[in-house]
Each structure stands twice: as C-alpha cells, then as structure tokens.
Protein backbone atom coordinates (compact mmCIF):
# COMPACT_ATOMS: atom_id res chain seq x y z
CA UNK A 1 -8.76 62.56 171.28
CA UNK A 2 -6.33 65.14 172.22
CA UNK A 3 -6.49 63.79 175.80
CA UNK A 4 -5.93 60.13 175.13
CA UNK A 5 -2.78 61.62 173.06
CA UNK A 6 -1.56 63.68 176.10
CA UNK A 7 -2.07 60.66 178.27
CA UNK A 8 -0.08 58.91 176.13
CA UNK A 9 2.71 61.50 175.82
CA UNK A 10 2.72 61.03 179.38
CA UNK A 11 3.05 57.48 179.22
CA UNK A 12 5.95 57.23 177.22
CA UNK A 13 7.83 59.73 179.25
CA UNK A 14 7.41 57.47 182.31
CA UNK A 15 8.81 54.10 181.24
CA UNK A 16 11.39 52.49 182.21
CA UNK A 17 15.02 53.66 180.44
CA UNK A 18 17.93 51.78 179.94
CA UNK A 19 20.85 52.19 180.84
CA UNK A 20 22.81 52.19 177.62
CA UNK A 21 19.91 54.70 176.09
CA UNK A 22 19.81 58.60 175.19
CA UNK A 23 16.16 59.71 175.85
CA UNK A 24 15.34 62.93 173.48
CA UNK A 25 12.41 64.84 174.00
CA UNK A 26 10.97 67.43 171.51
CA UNK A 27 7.89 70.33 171.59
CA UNK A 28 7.02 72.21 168.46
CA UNK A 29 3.44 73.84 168.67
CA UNK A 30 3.04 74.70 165.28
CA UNK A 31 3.35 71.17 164.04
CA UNK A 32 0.31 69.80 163.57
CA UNK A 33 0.80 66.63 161.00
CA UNK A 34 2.21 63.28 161.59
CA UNK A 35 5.62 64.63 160.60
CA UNK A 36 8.55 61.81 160.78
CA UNK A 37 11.77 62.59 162.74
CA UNK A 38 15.39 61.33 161.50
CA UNK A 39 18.27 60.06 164.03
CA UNK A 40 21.48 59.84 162.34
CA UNK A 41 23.43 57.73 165.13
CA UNK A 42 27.11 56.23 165.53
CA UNK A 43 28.77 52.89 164.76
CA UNK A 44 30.48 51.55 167.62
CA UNK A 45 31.40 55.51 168.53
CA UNK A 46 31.99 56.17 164.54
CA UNK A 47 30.09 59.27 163.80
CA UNK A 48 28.38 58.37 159.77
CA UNK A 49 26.16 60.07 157.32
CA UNK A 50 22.36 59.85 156.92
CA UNK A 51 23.56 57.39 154.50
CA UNK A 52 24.42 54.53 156.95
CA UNK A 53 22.66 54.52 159.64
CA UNK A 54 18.80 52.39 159.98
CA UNK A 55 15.51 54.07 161.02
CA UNK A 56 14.99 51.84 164.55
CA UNK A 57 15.63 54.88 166.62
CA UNK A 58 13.33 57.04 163.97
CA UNK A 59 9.79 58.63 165.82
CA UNK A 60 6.98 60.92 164.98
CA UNK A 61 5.58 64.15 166.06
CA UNK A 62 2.41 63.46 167.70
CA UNK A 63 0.41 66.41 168.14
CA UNK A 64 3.21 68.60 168.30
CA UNK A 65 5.80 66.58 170.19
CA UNK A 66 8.06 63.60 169.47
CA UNK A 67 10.20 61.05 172.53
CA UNK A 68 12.69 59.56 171.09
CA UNK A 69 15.24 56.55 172.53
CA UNK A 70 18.07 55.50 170.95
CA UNK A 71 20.34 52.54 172.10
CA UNK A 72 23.67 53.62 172.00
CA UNK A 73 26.82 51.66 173.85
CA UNK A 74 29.70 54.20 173.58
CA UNK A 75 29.50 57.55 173.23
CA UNK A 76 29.18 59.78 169.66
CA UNK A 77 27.79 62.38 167.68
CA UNK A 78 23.79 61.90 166.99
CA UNK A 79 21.86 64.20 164.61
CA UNK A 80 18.11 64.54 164.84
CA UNK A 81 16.28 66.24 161.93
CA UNK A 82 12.30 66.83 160.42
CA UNK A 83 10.75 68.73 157.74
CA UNK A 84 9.44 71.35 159.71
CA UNK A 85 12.90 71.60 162.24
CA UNK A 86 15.84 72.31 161.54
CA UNK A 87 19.19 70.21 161.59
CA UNK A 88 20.48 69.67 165.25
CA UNK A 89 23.84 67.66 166.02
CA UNK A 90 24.40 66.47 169.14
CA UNK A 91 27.71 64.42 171.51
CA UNK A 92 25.64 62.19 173.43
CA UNK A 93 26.92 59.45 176.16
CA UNK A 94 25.06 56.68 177.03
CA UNK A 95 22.04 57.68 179.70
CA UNK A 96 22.00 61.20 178.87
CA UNK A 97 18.07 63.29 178.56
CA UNK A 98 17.68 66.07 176.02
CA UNK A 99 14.97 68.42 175.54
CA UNK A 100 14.26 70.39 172.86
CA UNK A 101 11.56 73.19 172.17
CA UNK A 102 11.37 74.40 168.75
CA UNK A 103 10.28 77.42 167.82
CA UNK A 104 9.15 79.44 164.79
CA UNK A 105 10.38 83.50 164.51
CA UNK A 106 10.11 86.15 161.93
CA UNK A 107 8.01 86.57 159.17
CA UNK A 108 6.06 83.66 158.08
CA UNK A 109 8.00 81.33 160.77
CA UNK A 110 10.71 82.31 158.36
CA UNK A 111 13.42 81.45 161.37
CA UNK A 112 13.59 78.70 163.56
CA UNK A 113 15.22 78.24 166.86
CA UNK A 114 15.62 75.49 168.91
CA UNK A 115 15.91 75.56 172.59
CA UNK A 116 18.39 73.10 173.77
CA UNK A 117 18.50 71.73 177.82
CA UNK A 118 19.23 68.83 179.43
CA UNK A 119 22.70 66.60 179.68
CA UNK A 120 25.61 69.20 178.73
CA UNK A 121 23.13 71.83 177.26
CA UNK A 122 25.64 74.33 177.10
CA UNK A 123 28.04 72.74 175.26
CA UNK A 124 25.38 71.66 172.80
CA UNK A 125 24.08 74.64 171.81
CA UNK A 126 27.98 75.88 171.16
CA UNK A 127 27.82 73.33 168.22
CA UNK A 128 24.52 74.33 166.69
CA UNK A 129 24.99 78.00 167.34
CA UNK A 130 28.06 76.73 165.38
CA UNK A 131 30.95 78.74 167.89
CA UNK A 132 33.38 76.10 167.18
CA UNK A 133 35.04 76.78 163.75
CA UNK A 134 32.08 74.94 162.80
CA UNK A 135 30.36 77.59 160.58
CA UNK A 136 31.10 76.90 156.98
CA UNK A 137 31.82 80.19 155.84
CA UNK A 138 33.25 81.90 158.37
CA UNK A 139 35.16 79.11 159.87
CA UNK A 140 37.29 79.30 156.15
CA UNK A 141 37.17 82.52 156.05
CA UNK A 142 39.09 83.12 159.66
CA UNK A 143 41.75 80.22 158.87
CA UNK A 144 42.16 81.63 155.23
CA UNK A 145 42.83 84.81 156.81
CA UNK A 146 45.80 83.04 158.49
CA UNK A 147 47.04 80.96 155.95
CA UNK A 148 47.32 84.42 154.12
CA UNK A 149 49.06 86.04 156.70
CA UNK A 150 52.56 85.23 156.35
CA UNK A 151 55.28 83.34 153.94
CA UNK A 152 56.77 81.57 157.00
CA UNK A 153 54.87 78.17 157.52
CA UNK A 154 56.07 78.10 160.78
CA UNK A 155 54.70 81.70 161.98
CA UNK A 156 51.16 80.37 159.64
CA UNK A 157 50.87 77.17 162.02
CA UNK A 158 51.47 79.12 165.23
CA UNK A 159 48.95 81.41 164.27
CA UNK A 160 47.01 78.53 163.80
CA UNK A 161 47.33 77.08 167.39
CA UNK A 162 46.70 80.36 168.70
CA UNK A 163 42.99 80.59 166.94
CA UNK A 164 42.46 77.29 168.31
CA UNK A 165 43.45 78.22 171.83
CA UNK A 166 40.09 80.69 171.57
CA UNK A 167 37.87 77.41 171.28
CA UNK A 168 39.74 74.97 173.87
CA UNK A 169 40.00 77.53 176.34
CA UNK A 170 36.24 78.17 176.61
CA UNK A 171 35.68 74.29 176.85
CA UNK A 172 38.21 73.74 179.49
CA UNK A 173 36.46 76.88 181.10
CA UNK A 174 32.68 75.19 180.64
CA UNK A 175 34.45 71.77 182.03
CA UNK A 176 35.80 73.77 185.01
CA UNK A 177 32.80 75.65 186.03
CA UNK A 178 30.92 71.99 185.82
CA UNK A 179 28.85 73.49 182.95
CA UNK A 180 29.98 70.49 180.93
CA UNK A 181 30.86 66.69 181.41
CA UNK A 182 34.94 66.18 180.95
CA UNK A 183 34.17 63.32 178.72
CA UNK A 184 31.95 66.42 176.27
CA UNK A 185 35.20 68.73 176.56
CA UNK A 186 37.63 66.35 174.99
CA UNK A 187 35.25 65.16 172.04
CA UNK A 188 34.76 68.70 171.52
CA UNK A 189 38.01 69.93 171.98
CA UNK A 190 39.01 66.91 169.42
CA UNK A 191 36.00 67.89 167.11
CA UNK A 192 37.26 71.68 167.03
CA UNK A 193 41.29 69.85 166.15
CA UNK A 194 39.58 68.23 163.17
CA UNK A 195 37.53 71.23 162.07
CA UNK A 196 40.89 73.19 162.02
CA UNK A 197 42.48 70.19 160.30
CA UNK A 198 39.80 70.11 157.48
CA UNK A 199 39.57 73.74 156.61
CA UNK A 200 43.28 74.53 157.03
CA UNK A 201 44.29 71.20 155.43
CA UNK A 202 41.96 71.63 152.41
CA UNK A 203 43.04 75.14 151.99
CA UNK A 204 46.51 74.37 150.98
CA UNK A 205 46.00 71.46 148.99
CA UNK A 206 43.49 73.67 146.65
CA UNK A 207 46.36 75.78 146.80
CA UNK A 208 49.30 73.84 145.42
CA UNK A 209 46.70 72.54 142.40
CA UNK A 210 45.78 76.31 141.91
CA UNK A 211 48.15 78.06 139.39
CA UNK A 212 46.61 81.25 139.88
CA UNK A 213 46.62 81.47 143.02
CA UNK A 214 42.87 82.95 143.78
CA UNK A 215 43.27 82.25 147.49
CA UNK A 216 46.15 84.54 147.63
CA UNK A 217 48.15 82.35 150.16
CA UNK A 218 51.85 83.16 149.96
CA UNK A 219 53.69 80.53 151.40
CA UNK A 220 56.02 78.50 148.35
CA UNK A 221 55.21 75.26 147.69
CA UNK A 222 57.89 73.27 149.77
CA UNK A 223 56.52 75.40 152.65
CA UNK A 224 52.93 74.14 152.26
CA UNK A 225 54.30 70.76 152.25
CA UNK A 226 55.91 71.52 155.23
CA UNK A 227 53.16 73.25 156.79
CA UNK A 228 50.23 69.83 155.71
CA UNK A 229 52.78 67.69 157.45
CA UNK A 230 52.92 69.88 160.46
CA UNK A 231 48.78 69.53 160.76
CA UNK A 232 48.80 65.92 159.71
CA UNK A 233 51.14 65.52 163.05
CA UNK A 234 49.45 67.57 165.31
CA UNK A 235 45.76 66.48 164.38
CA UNK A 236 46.72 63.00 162.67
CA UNK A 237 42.64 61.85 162.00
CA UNK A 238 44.20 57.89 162.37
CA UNK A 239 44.94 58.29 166.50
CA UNK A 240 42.11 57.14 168.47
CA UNK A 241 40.88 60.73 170.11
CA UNK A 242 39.31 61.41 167.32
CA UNK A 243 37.57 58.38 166.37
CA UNK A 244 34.32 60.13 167.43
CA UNK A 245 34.98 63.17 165.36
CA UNK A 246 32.22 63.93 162.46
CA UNK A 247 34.67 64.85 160.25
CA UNK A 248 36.96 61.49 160.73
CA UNK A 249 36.31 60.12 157.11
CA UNK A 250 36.53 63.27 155.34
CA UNK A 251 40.11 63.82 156.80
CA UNK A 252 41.42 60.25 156.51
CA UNK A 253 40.54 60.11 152.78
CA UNK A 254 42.17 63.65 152.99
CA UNK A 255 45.61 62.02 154.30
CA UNK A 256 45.32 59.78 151.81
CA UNK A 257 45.56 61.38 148.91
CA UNK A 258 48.42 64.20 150.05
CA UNK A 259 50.18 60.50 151.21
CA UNK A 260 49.40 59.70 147.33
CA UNK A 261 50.31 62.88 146.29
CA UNK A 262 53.91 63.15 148.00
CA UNK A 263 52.94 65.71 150.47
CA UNK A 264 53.33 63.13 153.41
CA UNK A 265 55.65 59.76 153.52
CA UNK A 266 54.32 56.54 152.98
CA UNK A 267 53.46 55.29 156.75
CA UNK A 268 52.43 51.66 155.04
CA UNK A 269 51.98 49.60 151.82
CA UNK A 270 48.73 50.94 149.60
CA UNK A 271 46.07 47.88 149.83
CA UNK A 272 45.59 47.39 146.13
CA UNK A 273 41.90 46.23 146.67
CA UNK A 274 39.98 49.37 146.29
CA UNK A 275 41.99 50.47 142.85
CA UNK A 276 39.65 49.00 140.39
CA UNK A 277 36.99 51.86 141.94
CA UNK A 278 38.45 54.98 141.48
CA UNK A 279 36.34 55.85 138.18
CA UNK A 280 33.17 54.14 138.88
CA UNK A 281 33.37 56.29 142.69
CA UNK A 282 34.40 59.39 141.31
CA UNK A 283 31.26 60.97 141.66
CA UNK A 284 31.38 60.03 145.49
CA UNK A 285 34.73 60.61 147.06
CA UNK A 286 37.83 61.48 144.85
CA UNK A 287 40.86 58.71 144.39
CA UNK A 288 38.55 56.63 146.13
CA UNK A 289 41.40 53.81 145.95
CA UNK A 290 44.08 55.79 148.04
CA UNK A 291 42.46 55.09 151.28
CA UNK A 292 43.98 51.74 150.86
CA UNK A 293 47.05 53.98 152.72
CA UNK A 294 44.69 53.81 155.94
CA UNK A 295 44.90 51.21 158.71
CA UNK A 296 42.29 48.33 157.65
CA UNK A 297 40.53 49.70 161.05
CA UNK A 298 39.58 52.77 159.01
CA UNK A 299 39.29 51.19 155.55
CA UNK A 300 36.44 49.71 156.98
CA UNK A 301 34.63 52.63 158.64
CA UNK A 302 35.92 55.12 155.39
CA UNK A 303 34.75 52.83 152.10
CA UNK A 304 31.44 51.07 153.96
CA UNK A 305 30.70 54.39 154.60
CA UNK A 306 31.32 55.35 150.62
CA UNK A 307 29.92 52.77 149.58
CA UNK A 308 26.39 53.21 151.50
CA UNK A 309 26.51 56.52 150.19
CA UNK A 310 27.13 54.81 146.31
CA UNK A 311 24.01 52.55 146.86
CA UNK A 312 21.75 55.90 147.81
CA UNK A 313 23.21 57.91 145.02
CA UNK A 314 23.60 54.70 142.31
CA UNK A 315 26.38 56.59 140.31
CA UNK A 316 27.44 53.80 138.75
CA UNK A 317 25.91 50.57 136.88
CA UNK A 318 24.36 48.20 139.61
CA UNK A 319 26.59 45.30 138.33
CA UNK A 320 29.58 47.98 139.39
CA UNK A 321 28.27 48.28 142.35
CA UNK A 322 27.34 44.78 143.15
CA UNK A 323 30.98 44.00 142.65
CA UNK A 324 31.95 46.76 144.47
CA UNK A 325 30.00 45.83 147.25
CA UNK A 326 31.35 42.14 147.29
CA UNK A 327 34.63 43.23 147.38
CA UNK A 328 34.32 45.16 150.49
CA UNK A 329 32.41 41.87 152.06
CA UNK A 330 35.09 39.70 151.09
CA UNK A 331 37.55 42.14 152.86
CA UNK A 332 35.61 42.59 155.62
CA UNK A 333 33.25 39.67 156.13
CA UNK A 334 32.22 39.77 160.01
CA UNK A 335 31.90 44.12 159.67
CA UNK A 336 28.48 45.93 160.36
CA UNK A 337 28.97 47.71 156.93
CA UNK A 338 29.46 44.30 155.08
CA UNK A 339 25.48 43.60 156.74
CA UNK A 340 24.41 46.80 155.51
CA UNK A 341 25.71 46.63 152.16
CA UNK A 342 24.50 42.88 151.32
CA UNK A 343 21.14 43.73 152.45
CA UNK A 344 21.20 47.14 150.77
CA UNK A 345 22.39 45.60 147.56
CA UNK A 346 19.96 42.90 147.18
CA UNK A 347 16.98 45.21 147.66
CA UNK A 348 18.46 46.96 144.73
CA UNK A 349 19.15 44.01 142.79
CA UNK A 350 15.53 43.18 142.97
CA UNK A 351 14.22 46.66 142.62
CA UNK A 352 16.57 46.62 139.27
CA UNK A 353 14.98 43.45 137.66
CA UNK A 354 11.67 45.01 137.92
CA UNK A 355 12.32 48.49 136.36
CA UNK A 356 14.90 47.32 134.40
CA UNK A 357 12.95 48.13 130.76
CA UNK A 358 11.51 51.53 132.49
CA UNK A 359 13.57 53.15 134.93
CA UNK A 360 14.39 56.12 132.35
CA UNK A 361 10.25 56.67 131.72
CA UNK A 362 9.45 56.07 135.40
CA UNK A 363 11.40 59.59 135.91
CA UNK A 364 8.35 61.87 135.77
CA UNK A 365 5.23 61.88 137.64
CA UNK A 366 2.73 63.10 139.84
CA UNK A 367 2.65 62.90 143.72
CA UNK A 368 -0.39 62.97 145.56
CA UNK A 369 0.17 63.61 149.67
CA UNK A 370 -3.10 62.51 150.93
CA UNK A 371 -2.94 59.17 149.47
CA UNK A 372 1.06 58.66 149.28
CA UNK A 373 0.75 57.67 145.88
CA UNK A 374 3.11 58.53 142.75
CA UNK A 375 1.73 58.31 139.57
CA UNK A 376 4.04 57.91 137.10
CA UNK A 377 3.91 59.14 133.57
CA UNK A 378 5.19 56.32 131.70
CA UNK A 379 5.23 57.81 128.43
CA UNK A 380 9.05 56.89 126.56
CA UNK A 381 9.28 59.74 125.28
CA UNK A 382 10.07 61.62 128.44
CA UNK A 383 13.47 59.77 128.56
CA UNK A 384 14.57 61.66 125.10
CA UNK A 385 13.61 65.23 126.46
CA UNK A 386 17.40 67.05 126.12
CA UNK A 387 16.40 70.30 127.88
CA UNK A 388 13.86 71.01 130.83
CA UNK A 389 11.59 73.38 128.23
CA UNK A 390 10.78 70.65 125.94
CA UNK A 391 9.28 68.68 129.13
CA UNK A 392 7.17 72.06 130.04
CA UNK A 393 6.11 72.33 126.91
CA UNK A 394 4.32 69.12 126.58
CA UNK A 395 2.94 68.60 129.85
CA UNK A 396 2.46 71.49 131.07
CA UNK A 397 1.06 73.03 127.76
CA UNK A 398 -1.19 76.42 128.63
CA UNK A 399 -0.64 76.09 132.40
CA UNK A 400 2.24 78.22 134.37
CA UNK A 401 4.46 76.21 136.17
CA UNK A 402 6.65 76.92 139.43
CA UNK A 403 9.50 74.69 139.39
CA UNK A 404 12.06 73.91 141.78
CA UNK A 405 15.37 72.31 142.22
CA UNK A 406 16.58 70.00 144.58
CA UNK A 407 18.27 67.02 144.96
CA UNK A 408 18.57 64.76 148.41
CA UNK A 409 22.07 65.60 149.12
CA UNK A 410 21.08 69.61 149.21
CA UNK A 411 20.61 70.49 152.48
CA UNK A 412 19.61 74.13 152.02
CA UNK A 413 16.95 72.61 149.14
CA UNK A 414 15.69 70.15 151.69
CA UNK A 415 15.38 73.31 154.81
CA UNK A 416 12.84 75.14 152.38
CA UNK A 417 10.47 72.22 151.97
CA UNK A 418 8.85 73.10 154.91
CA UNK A 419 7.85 76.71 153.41
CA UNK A 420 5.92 75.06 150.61
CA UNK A 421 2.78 74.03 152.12
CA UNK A 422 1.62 77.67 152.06
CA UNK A 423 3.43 77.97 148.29
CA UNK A 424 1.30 75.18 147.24
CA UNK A 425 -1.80 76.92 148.04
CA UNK A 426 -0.99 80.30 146.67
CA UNK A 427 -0.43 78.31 143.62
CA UNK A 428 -3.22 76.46 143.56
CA UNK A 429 -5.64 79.71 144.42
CA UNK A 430 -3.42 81.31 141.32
CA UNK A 431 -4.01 77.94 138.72
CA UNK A 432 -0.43 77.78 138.83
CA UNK A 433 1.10 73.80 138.83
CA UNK A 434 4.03 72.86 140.59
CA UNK A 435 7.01 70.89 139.37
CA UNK A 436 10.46 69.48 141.66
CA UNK A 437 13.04 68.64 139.30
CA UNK A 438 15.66 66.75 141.32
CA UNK A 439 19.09 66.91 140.45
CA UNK A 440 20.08 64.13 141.66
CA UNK A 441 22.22 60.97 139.84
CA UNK A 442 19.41 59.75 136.82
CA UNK A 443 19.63 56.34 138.79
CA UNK A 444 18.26 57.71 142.17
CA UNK A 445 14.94 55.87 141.50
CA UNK A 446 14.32 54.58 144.58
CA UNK A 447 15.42 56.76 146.95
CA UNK A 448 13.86 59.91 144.83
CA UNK A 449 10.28 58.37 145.54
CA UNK A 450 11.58 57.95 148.93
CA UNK A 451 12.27 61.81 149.38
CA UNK A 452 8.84 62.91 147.92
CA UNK A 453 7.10 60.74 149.79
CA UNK A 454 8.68 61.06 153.52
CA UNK A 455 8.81 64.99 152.68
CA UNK A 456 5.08 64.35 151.14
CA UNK A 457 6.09 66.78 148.11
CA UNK A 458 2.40 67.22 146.37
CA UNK A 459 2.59 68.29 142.49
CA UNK A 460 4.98 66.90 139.49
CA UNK A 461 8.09 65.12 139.68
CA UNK A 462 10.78 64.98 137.45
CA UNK A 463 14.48 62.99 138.04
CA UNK A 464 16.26 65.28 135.18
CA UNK A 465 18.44 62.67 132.92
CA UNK A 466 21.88 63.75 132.09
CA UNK A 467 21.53 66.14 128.95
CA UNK A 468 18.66 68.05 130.80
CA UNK A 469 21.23 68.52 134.13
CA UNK A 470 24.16 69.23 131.44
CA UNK A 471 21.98 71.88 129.79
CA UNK A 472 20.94 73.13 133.09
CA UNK A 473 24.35 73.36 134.08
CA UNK A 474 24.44 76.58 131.41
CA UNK A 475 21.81 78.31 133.20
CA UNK A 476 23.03 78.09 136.56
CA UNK A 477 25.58 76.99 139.28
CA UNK A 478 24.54 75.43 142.37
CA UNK A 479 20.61 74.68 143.92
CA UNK A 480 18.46 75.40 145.51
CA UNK A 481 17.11 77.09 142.61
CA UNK A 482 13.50 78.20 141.38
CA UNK A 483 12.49 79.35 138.11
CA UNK A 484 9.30 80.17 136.78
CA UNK A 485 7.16 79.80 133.36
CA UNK A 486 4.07 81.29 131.57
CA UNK A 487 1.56 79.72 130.32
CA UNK A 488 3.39 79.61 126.76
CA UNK A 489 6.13 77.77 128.59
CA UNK A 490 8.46 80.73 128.12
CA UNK A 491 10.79 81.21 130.95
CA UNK A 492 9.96 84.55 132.76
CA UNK A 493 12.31 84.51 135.66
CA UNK A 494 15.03 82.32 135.63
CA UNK A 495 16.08 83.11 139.84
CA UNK A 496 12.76 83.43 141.74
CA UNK A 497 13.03 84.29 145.34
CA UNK A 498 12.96 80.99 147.56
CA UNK A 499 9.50 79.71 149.62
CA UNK A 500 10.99 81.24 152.95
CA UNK A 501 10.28 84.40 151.29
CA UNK A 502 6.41 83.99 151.38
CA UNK A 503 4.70 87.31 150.28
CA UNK A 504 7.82 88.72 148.42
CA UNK A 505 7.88 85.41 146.21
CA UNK A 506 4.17 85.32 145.93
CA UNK A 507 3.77 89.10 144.67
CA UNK A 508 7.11 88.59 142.29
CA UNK A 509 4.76 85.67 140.59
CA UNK A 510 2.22 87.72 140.10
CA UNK A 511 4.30 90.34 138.55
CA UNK A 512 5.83 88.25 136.35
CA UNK A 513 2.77 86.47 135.07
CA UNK A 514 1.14 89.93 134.77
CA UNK A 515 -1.28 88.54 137.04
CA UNK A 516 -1.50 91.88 139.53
C-alpha cells in the first residue's frame, strides 16, 4: 500500500502545471493520519481572512506529505495551515514552486519548524521567522519605544522612517544580490509600510482615548494629530501599492474612523449605506459604518470581507444579517463577495429553519473521531445552565474532567490541538473525561461542529451561552485556558499548564487529583 501511495506521490508531482498556478509541496514524517491542509488565497490580488476564501485549492497529507495547486491570476499573499503544522504565510506570483519540510523539535515535538525553499525562499522565511516588524509583540514594543521617545512629532516620525530603513534596506539588498524577485521586494517593502502604519497608527489613537496615559507617549494631542496625518500620507492604505498588503482592511477601516473622528479631513462624502450596521457589527469591526469614507473600490473588498466574517461568527440575529447581506448585494451586485455572501446566507437560512426550536440545547455534546459523529445532548435544560459548574455537575457527576477553552478565532487555542492526541490518552489511562468549551458567539452552531470535526476533537462539547462566558469572564482574561475538576466537580486548578507541556501537565493532574 505504501508503494501504490509513493507512486502516486510521484504522479502528482509530474503533471502538467499551469501557467497561472503556484505548486506547493509539503513533507512531515511524523504525520501519519489523513490530516486536511487549509489555503487561505487572494481575491483578484486582495489578501482576505480564512473567512472568505473556498476550500478548491484545500489537500491532504497522504502518508506524510501533501501537493498542493492553487490557481491564482495576479500575485498575493497565500497562507497554508494543518493541525499538526504550524501557520505559514506566503507572497506568491503566478508559476512559482514551494517546498516545505516540517519538522518536530524539543520535548514532545513541543516546537515545530518549517523548512522553507523554492521561488524567493529567502524572503519567505523573513516573514515567518517574522524579521519584518511582523512579530506582534516586539514589533509594538520597538515602535512604542519611539513613539515614547520624544514630544516633537516631527523628530517621533523621523525616527520612524529610520526603523523602517533597517527592513527596506535588507530587501533592496536580497533584490540586489538576486536572492529575491523585484516584484517580492516591493510587496514586502509595502507589507513592512503597512505593518509600521498599523502598529504606529494604532498606538496613538489608543493614546488620545487614554486619559491616563499607560503608554506613556508624550507628544500633546494636536501633535498626535499631526503626527496620524503624517503616516496616513506617507503609507495612505487607499493607493494601489498596497493593495496586496495583509493588513489593507485593517488600516482602511483604521482611516476611517480617525477621518470620523477629526484626526484626518474629509477626502469624500460618507456613503450612508452601511450606518444602519454599526450595532448589530460591533462585535466584528468597530464603527463598522465609517468605511463608507473609503473609495467604493475598497468598500467592497473591506465590508464583504466583514461581512463573511459576520456569517462565520453569527453575532447578530440571522434576519440582521440577511438584511445586511442584501444590502451589500444591492450595492455591489456583479462583486465576488456579493456570490459568496448569497450563497453563504442561504445555507444559513436553511440551516436556521431546521434548528430553529433547538439551537440553544444542540450546544452540548459528545464527539466521536473515528466515526465523525456528534452526539448531541438535547436535554433543555442545558440552555438555562448560568455558570460552567452547574454543567459539570450534572454530567459529569463523580468523574474528573479536563476542560479546555477555545474558540475558532484563537489561534494560539487552535496551535495546541495538535498536543492533545497524547492528552487524550493520558486521560483516558487516568478515567479522566475531557470537555472543549468554546468561547465562541452562542450562535456559532454550524461552524463549531465544523471545528471539532475538521480538528477531529474526541470527548464533550460545549458552545458556552452568554451568562456562562459572562461568568467566565470573572475567572479569567483571555484563552487559551485549561482548568481542571475532581470528581466532586470542585475546581482544583483554575490555570493548568497547556498540552504542549506533556509530562509537566500530566504529573500537575495527578497532583492535583491526589492521584500520585
């Protein structure tokens, strides 16, 4: 068998490819399942979310490796992900060949590194060795750093341009020494802009709502403004260079609201269309209805995009979003998000009518991997449960449970599925039952199943309702988080070390449970 799937690995690496294609290859050895591998591709050279994009360029791993070919016309950011991998982004043009050889270091696999060659393989392992101001922490951290430095918004923006000059000047080396494509240098040079843009951008409009100051930035407030419209000129997110840039929504609606706010001028008349939104999007993008300051070029991209990520998340009732959803078609009739979105929203419309009288009890269940199946628990009182111990209590009653946190927009939750398989068995060997309590928006329905069963989460479900996450939201701040329970259902540890851990989580179980 392994032969004829060799052979066939082979095979596939020796078609025909065309033109207008980027062929990705990938080897992990310790992969043994038929584990499913995401692309996250561009619109017409618009980089999007996971949210947007369709599965026709998704593959497998098969026995250990995966080819993947996606039809692209203009060139953009891809990103290619797993459950057992982790996260890679990617500037692709049309034609070019990647490789990638994962591999699994440290204790327990506990680190993962991916081995990047191929078209502009130096440049691409710059962005997920994330050297350019593309590091979340650090990235603000060196640009707060400036912002902090001086009163004069005029030496802060210099400053600025010099920390960016670190980044464009090893591109334009890489591009001279042939090392990377000219066409790769100026999306990443552009890319880098935008990063700046964001951070620096951001930082100063938490500022001026900040009466305390925390950041410690000590420019005055008619200097800030100065200093936004200074980056807004330099790195303006509507000119065309950085149409390809992965942060190009997140920086328009940005613009947006400091035009709303007063911080910029008025460059042209609001479009009215998207103010009836604001509160039913709020849990999606903030002011939702000021991007009606953009161009109707990047209305389009900005709310489709918004609203594809509404119809995953559902925070809203579906007839909001139905009518949301209609008035973006009628705006933009002939656009590929206006396809999306109609096909999107009459799935859901369907999905609605029949779990309509049980989507609240259809919350809690049991997953089964080896047959795909959830069973649901469809017992009503489930929906009244106000805090997570009540729901421990009554099904889990005399058992210890392991529970964990997630939710489908955690990335970091997500990254520490793959770690479970070898949690699950501890647990089992230990009669201890497991239990993912997702954090997501109560009306996630279909797209929570969705999660468990791509990411084939064995053990008890639960899609907390709003009074459990409230009441949650007095234990802790922020997820991934893991807690644990006796038998009783009394919490014993309330912060459990994650499943990347592996024996340190394992013996603090044990300890806990007074099972040593």
């Amino acid at each position: 068998m392994k032969k004829i799937v060799a052979l066939a690995f082979v095979l596939l690496m020796n078609i025909p490819i065309y033109t207008q294609a980027v062929l990705i290859t990938g080897e992990a050895s310790y992969i043994h399942t038929d584990e499913k591998v995401t692309v996250t591709k561009p619109i017409a050279g618009f980089a999007t979310t996971s949210f947007t994009t369709d599965t026709t360029s998704d593959s497998h791993f098969l026995n250990g490796r995966y080819l993947i070919k996606i039809p692209i016309s203009k060139p953009g950011f891809i990103s290619v992900r797993s459950k057992s991998t982790t996260t890679l982004l990617f500037f692709v043009s049309p034609g070019d060949r990647l490789q990638i050889n994962y591999e699994q270091t440290g204790d327990g696999g506990k680190n993962l590194i991916a081995k990047i060659s191929g078209s502009n393989a130096t440049g691409q392992r710059l962005i997920n060795d994330r050297k350019l101001l593309n590091n979340s922490m650090e990235s603000q951290s060196e640009l707060l750093q400036i912002l902090q430095s001086s009163t004069s918004e005029k030496i802060v923006f210099n400053r600025l341009l010099e920390s960016l000059k670190n980044y464009t000047n090893l591109l334009n080396q890489l591009r001279t020494q042939k090392a990377i494509s000219p066409i790769f240098a100026k999306a990443l040079q552009a890319e880098t802009e935008q990063r700046l843009l964001f951070w620096s951008a951001n930082l100063l409009m938490t500022k001026l709502s900040d009466t305390t100051n925390t950041l410690n930035i000590k420019i005055k407030e008619t200097e800030i403004k100065k200093l936004i419209g200074r980056l807004y000129t330099s790195f303006d997110p509507l000119n065309g260079r950085y149409d390809h840039s992965t942060l190009l929504a997140n920086n328009i609606r940005s613009k947006c609201i400091s035009i709303d706010k007063g911080y910029l001028p008025v460059s042209q008349k609001l479009n009215e269309v998207w103010q009836p939104y604001d509160e039913d999007m709020k849990d999606i993008v903030s002011s939702f209805s000021t991007i009606g300051f953009a161009p109707k070029k990047y209305q389009n991209t900005v709310a489709g995009d918004a609203i594809l990520m509404a119809i995953h998340f559902s925070p809203m009732s579906k007839e909001a979003l139905v009518k949301l959803g209609a008035t973006f078609i009628q705006t933009f009739p002939t656009s590929f998000y206006s396809t999306r979105i109609k096909d999107r929203l009459n799935l859901t419309n369907a999905n609605l009518k029949r779990n309509s009288n049980s989507i609240s009890a259809r919350s809690f269940g049991t997953f089964d991997a080896t047959t795909g199946i959830l069973t649901y628990n469809d017992n009503p009182e489930i929906q009244k449960i106000k805090i997570l111990d009540s729901l421990i209590k009554k099904e889990f009653a005399g058992q210890p449970v392991f529970v964990d946190f997630w939710a489908s927009w955690c990335g970091p939750c997500v990254a520490q599925f793959r770690f479970e398989p070898n949690l699950h068995r501890f647990l089992d060997q230990q009669g201890i039952k497991m239990l993912y309590v997702s954090m997501d928006n109560p009306g996630f329905i279909t797209g929570w199943k969705k999660y468990i069963q791509n990411y084939k989460l064995s053990g008890s479900h639960y899609l907390a309702n709003k009074d459990v996450q409230d009441d949650l939201g007095k234990i802790f701040q922020g997820i991934p988080r893991y807690m644990l329970y006796d038998k009783n259902g009394l919490l014993v540890e309330k912060d459990a070390l994650k499943p990347e851990d592996g024996k340190k989580l394992y013996m603090q179980i044990l300890d806990k449970l007074a099972l040593n």
